[in-house]
N, C-alpha and C. Protein backbone atom coordinates (compact mmCIF):
# COMPACT_ATOMS: atom_id res chain seq x y z
N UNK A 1 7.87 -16.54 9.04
CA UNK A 1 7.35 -16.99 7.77
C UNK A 1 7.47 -15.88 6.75
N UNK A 2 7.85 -16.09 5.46
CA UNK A 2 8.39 -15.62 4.61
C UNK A 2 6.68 -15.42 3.97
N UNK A 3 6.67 -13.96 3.59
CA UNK A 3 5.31 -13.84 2.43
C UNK A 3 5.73 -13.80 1.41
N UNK A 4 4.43 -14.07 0.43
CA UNK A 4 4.53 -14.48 -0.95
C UNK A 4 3.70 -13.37 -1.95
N UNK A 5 4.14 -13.20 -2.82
CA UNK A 5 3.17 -12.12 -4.09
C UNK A 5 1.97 -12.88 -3.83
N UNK A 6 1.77 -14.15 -4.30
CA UNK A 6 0.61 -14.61 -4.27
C UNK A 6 -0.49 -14.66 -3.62
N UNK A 7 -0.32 -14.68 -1.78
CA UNK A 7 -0.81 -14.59 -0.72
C UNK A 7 -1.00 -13.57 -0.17
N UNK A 8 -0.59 -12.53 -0.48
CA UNK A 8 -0.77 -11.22 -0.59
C UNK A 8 -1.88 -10.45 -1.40
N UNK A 9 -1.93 -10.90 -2.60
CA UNK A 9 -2.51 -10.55 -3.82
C UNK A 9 -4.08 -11.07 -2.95
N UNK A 10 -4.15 -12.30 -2.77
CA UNK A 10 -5.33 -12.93 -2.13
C UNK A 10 -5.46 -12.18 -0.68
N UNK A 11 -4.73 -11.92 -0.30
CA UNK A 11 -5.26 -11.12 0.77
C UNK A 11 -5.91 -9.70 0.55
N UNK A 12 -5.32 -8.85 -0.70
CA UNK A 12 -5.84 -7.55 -0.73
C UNK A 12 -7.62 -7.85 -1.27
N UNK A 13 -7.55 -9.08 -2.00
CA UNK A 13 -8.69 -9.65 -2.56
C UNK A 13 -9.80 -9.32 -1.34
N UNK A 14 -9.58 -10.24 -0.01
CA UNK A 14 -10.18 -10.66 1.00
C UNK A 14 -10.68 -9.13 1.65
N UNK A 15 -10.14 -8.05 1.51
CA UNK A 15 -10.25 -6.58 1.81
C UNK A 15 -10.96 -6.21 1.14
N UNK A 16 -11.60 -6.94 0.28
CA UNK A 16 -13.08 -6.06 -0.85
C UNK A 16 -13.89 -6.59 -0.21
N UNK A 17 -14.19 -7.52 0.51
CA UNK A 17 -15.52 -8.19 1.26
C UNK A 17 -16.40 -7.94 1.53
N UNK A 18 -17.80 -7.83 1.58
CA UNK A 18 -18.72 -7.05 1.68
C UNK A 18 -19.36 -7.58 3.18
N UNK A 19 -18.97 -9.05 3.56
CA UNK A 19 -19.38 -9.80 4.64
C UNK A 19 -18.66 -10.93 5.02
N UNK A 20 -18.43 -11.60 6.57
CA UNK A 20 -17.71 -11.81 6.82
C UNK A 20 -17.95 -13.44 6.69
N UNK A 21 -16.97 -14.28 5.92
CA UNK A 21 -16.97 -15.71 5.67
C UNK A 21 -18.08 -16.71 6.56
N UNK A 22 -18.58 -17.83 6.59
CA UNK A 22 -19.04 -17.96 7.45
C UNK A 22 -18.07 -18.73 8.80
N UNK A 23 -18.79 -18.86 9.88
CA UNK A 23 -17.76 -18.92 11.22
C UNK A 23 -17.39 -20.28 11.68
N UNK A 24 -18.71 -21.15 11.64
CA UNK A 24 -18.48 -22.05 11.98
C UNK A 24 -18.28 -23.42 11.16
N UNK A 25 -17.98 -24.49 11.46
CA UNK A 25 -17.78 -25.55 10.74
C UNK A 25 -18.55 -26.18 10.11
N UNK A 26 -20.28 -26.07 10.68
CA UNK A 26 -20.87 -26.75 9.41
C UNK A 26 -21.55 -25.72 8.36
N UNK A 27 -22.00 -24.68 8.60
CA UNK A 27 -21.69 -23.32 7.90
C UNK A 27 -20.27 -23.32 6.58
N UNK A 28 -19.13 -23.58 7.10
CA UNK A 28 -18.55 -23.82 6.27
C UNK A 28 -18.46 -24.88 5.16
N UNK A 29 -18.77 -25.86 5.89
CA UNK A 29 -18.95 -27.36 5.11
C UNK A 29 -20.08 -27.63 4.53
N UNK A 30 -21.15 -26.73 4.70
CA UNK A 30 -22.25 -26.31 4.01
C UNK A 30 -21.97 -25.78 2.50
N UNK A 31 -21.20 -24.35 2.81
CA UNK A 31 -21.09 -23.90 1.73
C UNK A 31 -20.34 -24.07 1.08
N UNK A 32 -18.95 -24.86 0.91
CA UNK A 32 -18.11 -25.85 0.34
C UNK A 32 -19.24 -26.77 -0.74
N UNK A 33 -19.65 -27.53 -0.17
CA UNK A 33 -20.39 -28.51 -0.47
C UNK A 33 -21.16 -27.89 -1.69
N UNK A 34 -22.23 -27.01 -1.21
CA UNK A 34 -22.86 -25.87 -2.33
C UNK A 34 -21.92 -25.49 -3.67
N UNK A 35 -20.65 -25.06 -3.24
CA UNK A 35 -20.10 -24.82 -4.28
C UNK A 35 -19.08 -25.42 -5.27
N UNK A 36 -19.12 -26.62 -4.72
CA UNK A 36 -18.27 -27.91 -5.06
C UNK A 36 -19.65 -28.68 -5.88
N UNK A 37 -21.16 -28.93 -5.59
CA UNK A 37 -22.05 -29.37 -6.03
C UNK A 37 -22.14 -30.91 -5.47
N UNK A 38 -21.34 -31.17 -4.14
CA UNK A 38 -21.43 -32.42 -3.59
C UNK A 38 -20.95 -32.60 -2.64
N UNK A 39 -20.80 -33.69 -1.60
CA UNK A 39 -19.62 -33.99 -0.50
C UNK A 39 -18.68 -34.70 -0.98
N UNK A 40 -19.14 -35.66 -2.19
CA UNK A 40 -17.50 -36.11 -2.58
C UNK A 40 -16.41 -35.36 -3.12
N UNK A 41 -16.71 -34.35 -3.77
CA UNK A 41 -15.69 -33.56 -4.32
C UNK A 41 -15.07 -32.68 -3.15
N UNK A 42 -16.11 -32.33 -2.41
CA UNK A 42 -15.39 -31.45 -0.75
C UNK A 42 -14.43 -32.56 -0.39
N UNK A 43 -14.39 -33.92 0.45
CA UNK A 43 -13.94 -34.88 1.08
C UNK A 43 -12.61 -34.75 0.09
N UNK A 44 -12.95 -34.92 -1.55
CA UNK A 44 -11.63 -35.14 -1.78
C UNK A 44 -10.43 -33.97 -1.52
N UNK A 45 -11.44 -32.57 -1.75
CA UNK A 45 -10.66 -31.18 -1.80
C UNK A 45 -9.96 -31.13 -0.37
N UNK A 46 -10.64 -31.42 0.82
CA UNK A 46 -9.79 -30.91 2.00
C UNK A 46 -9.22 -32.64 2.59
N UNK A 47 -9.49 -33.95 2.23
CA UNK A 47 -8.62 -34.85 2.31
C UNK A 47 -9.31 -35.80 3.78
N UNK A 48 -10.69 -35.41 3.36
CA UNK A 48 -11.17 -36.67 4.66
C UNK A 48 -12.22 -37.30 3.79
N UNK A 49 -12.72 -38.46 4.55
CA UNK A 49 -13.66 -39.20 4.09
C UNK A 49 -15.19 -38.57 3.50
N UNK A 50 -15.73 -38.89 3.18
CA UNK A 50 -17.25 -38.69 2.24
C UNK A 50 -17.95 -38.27 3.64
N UNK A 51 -18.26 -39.31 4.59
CA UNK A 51 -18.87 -39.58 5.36
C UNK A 51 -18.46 -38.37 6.68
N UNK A 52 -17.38 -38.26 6.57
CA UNK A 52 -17.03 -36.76 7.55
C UNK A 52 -17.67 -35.66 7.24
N UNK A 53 -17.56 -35.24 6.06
CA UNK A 53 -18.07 -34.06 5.42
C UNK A 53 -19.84 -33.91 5.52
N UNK A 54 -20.39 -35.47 5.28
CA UNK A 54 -21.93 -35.28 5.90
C UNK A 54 -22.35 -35.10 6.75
N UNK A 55 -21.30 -35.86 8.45
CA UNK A 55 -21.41 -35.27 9.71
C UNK A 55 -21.04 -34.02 10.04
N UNK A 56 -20.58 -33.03 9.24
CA UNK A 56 -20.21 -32.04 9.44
C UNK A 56 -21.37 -30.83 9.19
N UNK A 57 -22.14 -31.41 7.48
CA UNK A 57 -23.30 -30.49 7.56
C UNK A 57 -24.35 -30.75 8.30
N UNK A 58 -24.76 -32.40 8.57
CA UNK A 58 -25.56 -32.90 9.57
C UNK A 58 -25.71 -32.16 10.96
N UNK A 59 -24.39 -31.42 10.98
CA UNK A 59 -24.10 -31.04 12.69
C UNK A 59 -23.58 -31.87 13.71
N UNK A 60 -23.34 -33.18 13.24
CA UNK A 60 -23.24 -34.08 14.32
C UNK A 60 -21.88 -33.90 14.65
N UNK A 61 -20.96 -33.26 13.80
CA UNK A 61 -19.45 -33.20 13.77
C UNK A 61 -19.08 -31.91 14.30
N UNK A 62 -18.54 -30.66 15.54
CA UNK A 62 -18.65 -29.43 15.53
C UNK A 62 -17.25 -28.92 15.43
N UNK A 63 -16.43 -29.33 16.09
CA UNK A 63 -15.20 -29.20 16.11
C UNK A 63 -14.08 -30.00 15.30
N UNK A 64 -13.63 -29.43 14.35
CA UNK A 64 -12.65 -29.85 13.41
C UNK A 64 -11.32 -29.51 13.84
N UNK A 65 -10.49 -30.66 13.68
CA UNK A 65 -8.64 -30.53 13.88
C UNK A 65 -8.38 -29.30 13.52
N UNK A 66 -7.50 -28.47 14.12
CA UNK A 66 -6.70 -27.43 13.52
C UNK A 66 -6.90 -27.58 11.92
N UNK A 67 -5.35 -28.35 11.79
CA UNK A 67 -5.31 -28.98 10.63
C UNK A 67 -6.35 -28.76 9.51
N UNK A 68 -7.81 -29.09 9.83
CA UNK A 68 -8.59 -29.00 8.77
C UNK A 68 -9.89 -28.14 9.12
N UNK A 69 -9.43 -27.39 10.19
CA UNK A 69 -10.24 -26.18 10.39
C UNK A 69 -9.68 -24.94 9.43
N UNK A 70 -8.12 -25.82 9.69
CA UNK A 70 -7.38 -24.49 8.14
C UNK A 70 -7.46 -24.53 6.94
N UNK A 71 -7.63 -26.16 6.46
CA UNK A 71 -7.97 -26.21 5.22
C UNK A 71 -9.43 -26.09 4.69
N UNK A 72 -10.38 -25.86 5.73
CA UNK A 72 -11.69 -25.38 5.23
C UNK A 72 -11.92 -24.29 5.25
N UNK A 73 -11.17 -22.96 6.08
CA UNK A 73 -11.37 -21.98 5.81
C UNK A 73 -10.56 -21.15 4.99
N UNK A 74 -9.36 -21.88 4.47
CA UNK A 74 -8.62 -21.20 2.71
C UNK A 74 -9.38 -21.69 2.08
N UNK A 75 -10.00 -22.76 1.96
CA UNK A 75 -11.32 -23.25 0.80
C UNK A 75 -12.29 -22.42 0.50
N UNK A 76 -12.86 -21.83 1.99
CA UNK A 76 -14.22 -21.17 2.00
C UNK A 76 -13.35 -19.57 1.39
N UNK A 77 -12.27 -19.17 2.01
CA UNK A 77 -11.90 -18.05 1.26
C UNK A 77 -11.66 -17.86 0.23
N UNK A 78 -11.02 -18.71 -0.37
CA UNK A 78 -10.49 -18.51 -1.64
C UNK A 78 -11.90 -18.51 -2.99
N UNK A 79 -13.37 -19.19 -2.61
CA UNK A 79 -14.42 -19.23 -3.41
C UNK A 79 -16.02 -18.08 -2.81
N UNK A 80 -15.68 -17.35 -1.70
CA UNK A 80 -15.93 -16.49 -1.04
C UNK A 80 -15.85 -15.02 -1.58
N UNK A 81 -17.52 -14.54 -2.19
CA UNK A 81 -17.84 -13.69 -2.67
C UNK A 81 -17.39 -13.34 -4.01
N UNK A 82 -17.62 -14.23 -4.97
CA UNK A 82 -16.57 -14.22 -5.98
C UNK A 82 -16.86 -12.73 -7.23
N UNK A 83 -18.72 -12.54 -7.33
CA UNK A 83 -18.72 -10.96 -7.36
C UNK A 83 -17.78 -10.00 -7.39
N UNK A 84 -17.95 -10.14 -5.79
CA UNK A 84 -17.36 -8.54 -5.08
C UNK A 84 -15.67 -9.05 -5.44
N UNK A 85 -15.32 -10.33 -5.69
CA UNK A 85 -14.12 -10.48 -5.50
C UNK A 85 -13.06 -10.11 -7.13
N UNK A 86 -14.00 -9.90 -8.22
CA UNK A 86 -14.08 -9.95 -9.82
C UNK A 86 -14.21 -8.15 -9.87
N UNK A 87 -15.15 -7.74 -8.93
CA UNK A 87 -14.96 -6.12 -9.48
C UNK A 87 -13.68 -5.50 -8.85
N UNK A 88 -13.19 -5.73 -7.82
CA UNK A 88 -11.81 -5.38 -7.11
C UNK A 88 -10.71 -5.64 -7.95
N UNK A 89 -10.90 -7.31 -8.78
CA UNK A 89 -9.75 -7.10 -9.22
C UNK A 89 -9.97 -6.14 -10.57
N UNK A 90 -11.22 -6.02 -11.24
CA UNK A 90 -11.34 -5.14 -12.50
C UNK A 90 -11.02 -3.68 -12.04
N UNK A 91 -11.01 -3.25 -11.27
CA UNK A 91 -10.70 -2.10 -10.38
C UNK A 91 -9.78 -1.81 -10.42
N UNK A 92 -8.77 -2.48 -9.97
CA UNK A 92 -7.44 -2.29 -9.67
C UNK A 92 -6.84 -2.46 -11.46
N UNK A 93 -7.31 -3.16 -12.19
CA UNK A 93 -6.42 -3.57 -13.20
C UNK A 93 -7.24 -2.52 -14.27
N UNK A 94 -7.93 -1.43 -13.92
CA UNK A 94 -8.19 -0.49 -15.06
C UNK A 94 -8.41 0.58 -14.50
N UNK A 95 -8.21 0.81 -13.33
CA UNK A 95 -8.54 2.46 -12.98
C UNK A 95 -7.45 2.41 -11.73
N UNK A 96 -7.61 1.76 -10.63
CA UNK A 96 -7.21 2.38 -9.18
C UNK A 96 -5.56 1.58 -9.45
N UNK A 97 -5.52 0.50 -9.86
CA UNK A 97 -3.74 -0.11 -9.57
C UNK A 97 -3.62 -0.54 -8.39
N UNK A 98 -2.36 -0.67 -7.76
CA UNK A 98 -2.06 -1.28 -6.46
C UNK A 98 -0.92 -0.78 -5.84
N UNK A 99 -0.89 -1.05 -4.64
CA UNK A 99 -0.05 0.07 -3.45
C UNK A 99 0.27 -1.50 -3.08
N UNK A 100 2.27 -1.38 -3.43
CA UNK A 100 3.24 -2.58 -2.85
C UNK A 100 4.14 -2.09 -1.58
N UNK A 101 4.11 -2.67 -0.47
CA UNK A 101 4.98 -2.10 0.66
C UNK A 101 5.52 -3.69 1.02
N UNK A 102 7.01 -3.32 0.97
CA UNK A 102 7.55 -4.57 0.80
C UNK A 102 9.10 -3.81 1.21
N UNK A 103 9.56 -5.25 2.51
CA UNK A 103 11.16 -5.14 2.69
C UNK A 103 11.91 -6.26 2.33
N UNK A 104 12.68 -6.44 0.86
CA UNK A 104 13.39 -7.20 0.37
C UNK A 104 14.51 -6.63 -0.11
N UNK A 105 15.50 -7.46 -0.70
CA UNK A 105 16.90 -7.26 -1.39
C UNK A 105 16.70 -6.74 -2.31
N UNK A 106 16.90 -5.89 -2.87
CA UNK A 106 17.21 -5.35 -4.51
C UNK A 106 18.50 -4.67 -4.70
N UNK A 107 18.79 -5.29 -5.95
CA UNK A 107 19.99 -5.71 -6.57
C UNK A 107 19.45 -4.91 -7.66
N UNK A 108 20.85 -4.22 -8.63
CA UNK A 108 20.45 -3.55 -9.97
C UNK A 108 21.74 -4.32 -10.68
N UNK A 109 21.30 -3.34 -12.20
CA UNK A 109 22.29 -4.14 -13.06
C UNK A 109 22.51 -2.92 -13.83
N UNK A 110 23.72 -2.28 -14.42
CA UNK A 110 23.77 -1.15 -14.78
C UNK A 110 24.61 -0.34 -15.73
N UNK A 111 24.69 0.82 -16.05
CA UNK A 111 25.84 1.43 -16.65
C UNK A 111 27.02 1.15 -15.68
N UNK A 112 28.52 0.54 -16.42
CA UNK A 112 29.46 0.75 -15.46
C UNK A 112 29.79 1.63 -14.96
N UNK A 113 30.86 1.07 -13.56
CA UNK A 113 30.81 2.54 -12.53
C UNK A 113 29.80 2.31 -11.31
N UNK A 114 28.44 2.01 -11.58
CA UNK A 114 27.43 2.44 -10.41
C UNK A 114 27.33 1.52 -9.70
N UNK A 115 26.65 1.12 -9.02
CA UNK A 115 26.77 0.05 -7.70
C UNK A 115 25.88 -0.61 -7.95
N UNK A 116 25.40 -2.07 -7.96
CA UNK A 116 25.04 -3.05 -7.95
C UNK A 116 24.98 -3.63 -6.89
N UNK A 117 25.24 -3.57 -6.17
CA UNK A 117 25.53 -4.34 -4.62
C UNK A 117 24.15 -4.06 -3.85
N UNK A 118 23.61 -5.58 -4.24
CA UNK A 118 21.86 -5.65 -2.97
C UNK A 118 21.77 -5.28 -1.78
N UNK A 119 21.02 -4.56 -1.40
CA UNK A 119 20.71 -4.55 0.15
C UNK A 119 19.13 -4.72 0.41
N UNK A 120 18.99 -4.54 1.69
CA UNK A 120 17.60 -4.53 1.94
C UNK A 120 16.83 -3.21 2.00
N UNK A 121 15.99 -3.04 1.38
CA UNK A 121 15.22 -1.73 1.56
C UNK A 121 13.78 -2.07 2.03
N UNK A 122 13.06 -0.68 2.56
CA UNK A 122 11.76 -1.07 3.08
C UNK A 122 10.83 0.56 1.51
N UNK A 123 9.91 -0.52 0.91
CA UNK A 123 9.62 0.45 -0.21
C UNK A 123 7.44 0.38 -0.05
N UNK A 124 7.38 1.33 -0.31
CA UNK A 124 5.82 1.19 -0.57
C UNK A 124 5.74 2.38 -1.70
N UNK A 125 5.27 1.51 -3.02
CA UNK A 125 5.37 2.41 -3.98
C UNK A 125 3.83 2.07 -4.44
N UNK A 126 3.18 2.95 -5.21
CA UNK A 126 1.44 2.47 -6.09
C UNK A 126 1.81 2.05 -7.53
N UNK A 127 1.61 1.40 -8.20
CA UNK A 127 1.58 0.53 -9.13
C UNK A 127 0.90 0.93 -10.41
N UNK A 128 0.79 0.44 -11.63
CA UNK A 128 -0.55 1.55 -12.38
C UNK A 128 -1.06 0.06 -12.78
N UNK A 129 -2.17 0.84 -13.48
CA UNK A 129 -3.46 -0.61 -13.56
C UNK A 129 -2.50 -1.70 -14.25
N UNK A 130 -2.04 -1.48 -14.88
CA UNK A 130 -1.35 -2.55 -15.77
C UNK A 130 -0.85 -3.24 -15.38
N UNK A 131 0.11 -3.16 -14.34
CA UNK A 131 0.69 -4.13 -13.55
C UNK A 131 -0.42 -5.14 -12.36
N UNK A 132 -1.33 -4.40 -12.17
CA UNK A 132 -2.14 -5.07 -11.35
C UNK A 132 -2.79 -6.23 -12.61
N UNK A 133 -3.48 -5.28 -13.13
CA UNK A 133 -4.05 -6.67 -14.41
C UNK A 133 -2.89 -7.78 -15.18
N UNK A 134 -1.62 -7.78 -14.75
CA UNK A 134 -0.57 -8.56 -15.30
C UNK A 134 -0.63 -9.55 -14.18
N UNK A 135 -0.59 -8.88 -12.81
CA UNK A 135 -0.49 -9.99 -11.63
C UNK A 135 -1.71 -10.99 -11.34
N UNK A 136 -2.94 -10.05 -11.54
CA UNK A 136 -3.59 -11.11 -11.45
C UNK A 136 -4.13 -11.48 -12.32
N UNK A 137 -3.80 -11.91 -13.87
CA UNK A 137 -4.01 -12.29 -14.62
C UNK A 137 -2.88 -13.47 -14.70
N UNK A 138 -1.94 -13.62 -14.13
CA UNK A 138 -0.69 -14.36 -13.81
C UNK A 138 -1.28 -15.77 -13.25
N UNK A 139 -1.67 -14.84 -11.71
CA UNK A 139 -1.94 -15.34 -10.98
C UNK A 139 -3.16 -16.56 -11.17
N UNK A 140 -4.15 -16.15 -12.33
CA UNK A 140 -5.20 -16.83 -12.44
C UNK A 140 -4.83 -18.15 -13.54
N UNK A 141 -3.69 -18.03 -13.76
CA UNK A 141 -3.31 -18.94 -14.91
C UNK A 141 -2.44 -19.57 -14.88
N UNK A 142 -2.00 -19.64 -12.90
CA UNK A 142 -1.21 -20.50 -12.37
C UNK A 142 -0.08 -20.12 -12.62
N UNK A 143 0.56 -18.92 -12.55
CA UNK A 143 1.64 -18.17 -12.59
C UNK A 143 2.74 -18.94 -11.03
N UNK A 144 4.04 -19.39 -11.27
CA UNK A 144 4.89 -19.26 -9.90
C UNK A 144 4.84 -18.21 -9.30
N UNK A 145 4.99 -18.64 -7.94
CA UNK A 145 5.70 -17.33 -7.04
C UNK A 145 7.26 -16.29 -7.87
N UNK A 146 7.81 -17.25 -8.60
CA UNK A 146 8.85 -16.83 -8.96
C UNK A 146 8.20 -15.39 -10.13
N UNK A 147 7.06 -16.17 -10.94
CA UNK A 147 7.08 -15.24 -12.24
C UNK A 147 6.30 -13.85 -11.23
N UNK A 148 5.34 -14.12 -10.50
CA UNK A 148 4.92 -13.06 -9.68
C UNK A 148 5.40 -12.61 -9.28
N UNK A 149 6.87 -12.72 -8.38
CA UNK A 149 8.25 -11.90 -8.11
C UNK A 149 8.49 -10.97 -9.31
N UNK A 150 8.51 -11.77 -10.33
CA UNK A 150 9.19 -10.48 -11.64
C UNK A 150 8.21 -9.72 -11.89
N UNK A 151 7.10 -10.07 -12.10
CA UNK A 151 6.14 -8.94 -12.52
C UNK A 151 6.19 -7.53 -11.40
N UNK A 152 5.79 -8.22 -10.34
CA UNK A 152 6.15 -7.07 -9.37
C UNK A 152 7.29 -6.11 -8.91
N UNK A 153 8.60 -7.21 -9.01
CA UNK A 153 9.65 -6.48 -9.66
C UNK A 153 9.92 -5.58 -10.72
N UNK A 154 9.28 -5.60 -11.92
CA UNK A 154 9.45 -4.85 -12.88
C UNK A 154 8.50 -3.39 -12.67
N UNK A 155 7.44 -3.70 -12.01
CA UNK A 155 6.70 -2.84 -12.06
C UNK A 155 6.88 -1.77 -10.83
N UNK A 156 7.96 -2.19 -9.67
CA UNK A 156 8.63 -1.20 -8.65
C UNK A 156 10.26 -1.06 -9.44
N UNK A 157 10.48 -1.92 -10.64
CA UNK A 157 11.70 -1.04 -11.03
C UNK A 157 11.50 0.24 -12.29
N UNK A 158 10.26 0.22 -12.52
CA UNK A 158 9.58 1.23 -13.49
C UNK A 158 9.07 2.06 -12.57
N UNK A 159 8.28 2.00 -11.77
CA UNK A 159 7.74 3.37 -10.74
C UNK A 159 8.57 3.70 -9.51
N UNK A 160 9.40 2.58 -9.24
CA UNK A 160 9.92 3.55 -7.77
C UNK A 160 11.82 3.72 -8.08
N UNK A 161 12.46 3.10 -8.94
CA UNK A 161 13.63 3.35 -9.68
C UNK A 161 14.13 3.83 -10.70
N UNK A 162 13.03 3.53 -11.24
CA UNK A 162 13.51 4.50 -13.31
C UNK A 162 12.20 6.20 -12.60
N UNK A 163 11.86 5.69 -11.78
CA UNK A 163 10.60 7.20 -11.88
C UNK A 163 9.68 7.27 -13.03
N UNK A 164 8.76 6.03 -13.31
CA UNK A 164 7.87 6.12 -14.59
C UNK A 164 8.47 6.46 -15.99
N UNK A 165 9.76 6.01 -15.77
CA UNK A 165 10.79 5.71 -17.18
C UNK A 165 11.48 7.08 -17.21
N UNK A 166 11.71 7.65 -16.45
CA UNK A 166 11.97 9.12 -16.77
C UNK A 166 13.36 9.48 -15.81
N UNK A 167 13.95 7.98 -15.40
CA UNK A 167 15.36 8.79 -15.13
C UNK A 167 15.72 6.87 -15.26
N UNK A 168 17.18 6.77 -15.13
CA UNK A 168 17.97 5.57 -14.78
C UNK A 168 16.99 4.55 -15.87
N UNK A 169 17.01 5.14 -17.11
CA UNK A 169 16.63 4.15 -18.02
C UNK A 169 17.81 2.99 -18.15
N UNK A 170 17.45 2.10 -18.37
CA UNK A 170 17.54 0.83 -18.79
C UNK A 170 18.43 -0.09 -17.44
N UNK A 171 18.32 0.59 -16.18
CA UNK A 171 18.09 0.13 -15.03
C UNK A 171 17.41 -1.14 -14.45
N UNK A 172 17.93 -2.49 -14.82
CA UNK A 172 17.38 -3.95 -14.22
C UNK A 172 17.58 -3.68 -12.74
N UNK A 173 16.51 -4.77 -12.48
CA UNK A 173 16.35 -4.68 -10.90
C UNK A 173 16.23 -5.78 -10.79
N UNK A 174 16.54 -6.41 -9.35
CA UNK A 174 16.29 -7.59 -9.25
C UNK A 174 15.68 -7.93 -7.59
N UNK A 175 14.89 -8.38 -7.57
CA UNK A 175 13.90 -8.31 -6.42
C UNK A 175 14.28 -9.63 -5.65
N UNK A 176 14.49 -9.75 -4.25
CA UNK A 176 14.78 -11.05 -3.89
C UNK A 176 14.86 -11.51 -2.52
N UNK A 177 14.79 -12.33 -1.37
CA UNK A 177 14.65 -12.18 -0.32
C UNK A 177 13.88 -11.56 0.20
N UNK A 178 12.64 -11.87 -0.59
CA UNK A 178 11.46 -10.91 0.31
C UNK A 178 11.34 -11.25 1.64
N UNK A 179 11.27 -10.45 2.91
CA UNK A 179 11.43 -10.33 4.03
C UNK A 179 9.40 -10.20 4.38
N UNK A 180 8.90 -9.52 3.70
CA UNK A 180 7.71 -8.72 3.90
C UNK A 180 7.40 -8.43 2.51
N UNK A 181 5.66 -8.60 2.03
CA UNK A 181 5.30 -8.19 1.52
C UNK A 181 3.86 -8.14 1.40
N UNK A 182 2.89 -6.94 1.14
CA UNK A 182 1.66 -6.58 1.54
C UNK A 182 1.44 -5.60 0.41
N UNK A 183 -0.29 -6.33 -0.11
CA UNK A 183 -0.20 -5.43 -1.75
C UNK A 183 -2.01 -5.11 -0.93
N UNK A 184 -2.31 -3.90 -1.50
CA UNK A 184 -3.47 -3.13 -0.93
C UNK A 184 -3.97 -2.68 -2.26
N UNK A 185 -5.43 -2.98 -2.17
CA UNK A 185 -6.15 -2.66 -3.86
C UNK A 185 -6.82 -0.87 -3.66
């Protein structure tokens, strides 16, 4: 399975945590419910009936399908500590930045003469706040995987190819076939 900027980004998120999601299924379907303000809006969010979702906080329900043991716990993560989850990203996007370690294709575009020809590299470069506050500011406004590719692209062809603009100016990069990718706040 191929990773994504996006799922990544949410993962370094999940690394600010102060405590650990809750475990079980009506615990989860509890706090869904809480933060949805109902069971109909849960039922519709993970795609079962009204009446499931009440046997579930009831207790009468313990064990949930794979299937929607997964879609309740990206639910419960993704609205999970949203606090601690708001100062990490203010963190990263005004003081600390972000550390990208990633093995994909990059391709340049250039003065003639130099080589252009993609290969795969394995890179872990740190990022400066700006680029972090671009991604997930992207990200929050329903940005593609694609535009999250470029942002992150641009911001390892400014720090780990031009050297913070200070060599191989006007050096395009082109980021692609991500193989691996893992962003750390």
């Amino acid at each position: 399975m191929v990773d994504s900027v996006g799922d990544s980004l949410d993962r370094a998120l999940e690394g600010a945590f102060t405590r650990r999601i809750p475990q079980s299924a009506q615990a989860q379907m509890k706090y869904l419910v809480k933060q949805l303000k109902g069971t109909k809006p849960v039922a519709v969010l993970l795609g079962v009936s009204q009446r499931t979702v009440e046997r579930y906080v009831a207790g009468r329900l313990k064990r949930p399908r794979q299937e929607l043991r997964g879609r309740m716990e990206r639910e419960v993560r993704k609205r999970w500590q949203p606090q601690v989850r708001a100062r990490a990203k203010q963190r990263a996007a005004s003081t600390d930045g972000l550390v990208v370690s990633t093995r994909a294709r990059f391709g340049f575009t250039a003065a003639p003469g130099t080589t252009d020809d993609a290969r795969i590299r394995d890179i872990t470069q740190a990022l400066p706040p700006a680029f972090a506050d671009r991604l997930f500011t992207a990200q929050e406004q329903g940005a593609t995987e694609k535009q999250l590719q470029q942002i992150a692209a641009e911001g390892l062809a400014q720090m780990y190819f031009r050297a913070n603009d200070t060599r191989a100016r006007g050096l395009g990069v082109a980021f692609t076939d991500i193989e691996q990718i893992e962003i750390e706040l």
